[in-house]
Protein backbone atom coordinates (compact mmCIF):
# COMPACT_ATOMS: atom_id res chain seq x y z
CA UNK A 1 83.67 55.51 27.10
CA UNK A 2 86.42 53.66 28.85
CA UNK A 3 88.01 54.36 32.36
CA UNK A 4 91.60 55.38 32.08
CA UNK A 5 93.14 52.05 33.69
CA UNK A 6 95.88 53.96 35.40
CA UNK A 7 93.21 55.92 36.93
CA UNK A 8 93.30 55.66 41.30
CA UNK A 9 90.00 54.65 42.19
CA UNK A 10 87.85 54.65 45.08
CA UNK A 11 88.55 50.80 45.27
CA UNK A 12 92.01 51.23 45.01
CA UNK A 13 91.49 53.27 48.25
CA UNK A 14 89.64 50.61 49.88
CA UNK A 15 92.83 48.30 48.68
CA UNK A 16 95.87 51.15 50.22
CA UNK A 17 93.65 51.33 53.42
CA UNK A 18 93.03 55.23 53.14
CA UNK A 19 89.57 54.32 52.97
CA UNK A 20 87.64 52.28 55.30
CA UNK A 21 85.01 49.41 54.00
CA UNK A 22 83.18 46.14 55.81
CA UNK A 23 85.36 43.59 54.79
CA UNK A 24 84.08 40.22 54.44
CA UNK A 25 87.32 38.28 52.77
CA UNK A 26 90.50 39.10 51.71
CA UNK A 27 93.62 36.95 50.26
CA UNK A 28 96.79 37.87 48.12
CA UNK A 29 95.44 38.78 45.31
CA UNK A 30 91.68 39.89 46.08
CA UNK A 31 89.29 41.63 48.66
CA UNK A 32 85.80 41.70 49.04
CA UNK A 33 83.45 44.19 51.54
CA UNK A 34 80.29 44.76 51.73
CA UNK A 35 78.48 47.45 49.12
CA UNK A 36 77.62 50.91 50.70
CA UNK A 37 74.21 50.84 48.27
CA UNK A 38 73.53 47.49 48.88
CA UNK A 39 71.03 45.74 45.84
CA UNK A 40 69.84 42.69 47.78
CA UNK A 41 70.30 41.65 51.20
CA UNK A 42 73.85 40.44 50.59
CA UNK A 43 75.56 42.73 48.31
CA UNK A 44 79.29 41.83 48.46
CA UNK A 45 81.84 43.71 45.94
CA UNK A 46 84.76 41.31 45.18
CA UNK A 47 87.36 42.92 43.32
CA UNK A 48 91.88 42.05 42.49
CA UNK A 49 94.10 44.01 44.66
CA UNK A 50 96.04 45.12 42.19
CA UNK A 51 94.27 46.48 39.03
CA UNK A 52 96.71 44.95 36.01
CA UNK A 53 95.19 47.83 33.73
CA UNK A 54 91.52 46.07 34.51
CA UNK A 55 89.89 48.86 34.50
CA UNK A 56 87.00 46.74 32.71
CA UNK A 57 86.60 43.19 31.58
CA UNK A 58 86.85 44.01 28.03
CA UNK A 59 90.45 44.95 28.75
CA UNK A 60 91.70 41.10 30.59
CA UNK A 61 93.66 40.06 27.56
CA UNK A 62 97.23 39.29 28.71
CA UNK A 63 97.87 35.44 29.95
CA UNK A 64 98.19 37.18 33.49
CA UNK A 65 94.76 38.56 33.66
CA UNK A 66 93.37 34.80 32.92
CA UNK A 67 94.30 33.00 35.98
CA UNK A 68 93.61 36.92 38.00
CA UNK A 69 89.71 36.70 36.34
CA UNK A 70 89.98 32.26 37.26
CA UNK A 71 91.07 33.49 41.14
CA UNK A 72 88.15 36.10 41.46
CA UNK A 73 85.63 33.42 40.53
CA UNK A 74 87.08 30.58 43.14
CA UNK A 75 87.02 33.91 45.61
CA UNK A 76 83.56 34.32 44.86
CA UNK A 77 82.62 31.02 45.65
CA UNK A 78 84.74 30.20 49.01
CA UNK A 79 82.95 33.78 50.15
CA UNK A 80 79.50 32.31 49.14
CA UNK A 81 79.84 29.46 51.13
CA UNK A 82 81.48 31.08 53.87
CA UNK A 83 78.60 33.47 53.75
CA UNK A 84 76.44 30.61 53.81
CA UNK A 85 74.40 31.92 50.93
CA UNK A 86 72.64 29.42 48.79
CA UNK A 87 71.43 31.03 45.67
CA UNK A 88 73.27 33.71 44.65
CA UNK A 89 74.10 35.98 41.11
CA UNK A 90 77.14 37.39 40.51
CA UNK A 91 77.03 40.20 38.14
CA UNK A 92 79.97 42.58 36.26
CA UNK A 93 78.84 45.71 34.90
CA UNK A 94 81.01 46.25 31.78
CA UNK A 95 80.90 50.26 30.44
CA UNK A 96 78.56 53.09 31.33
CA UNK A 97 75.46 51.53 29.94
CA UNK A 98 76.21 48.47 31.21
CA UNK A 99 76.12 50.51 34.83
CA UNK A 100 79.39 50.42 35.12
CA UNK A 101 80.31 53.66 37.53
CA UNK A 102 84.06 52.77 38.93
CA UNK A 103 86.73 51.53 36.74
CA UNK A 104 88.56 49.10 38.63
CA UNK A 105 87.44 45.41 37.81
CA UNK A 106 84.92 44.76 40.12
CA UNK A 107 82.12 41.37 40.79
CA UNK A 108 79.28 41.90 42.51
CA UNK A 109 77.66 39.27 44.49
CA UNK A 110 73.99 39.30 45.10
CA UNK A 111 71.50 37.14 47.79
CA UNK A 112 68.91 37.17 50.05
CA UNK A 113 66.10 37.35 47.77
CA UNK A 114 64.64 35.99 44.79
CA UNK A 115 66.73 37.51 41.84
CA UNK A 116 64.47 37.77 38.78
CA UNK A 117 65.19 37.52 34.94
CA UNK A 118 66.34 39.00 32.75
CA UNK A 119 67.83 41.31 34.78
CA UNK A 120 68.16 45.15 34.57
């Protein structure tokens, strides 16, 4: 089961500004607060402004979505050293069984505690 990737989601909320969140970075093209059910001590959600139709990783396809999915990554790691964080995981749930629950392209970025594996 895919998310509809016209869908408005509760990220692209957070994005428009009709919904508030702990933001910890934010540039052109992506923003990144702090998860509301945090996993680990640091629990940062990065995810693109604007959607492109990413509603899920299986969907970055067009030539756009390749330097979008190259500027999340360089994101995550200026935040992780801004952050200060050392070891860290990042982790993107792809689909329902994957854990997947909001359909909006969306990293998460774990710390602060030993991170076993395999995970899940």
């Amino acid at each position: 089961m895919a998310g509809d990737p016209n869908e408005k989601t509760i990220f692209d909320k957070i994005v428009s500004g009709e919904m508030p969140s702990h933001k910890v970075y934010e540039d052109e093209r992506v923003l990144a607060f702090k998860d509301v059910n945090p996993k680990a001590p640091t629990h940062i959600l990065i995810i693109p402004k604007n959607k492109d139709g990413l509603s899920q990783l299986r969907l970055a396809q067009a030539p756009q979505h390749v330097e979008l999915l190259g500027h999340l990554m360089c994101a995550i790691a200026k935040i992780a050293h801004e952050q200060n964080l050392g070891d860290y995981r990042i982790v993107i749930n792809d689909g329902p069984g994957a854990g997947q629950s909001v359909y909006h392209l969306h990293a998460h970025l774990l710390a602060g505690r030993p991170l076993g594996w395999p995970p899940g």
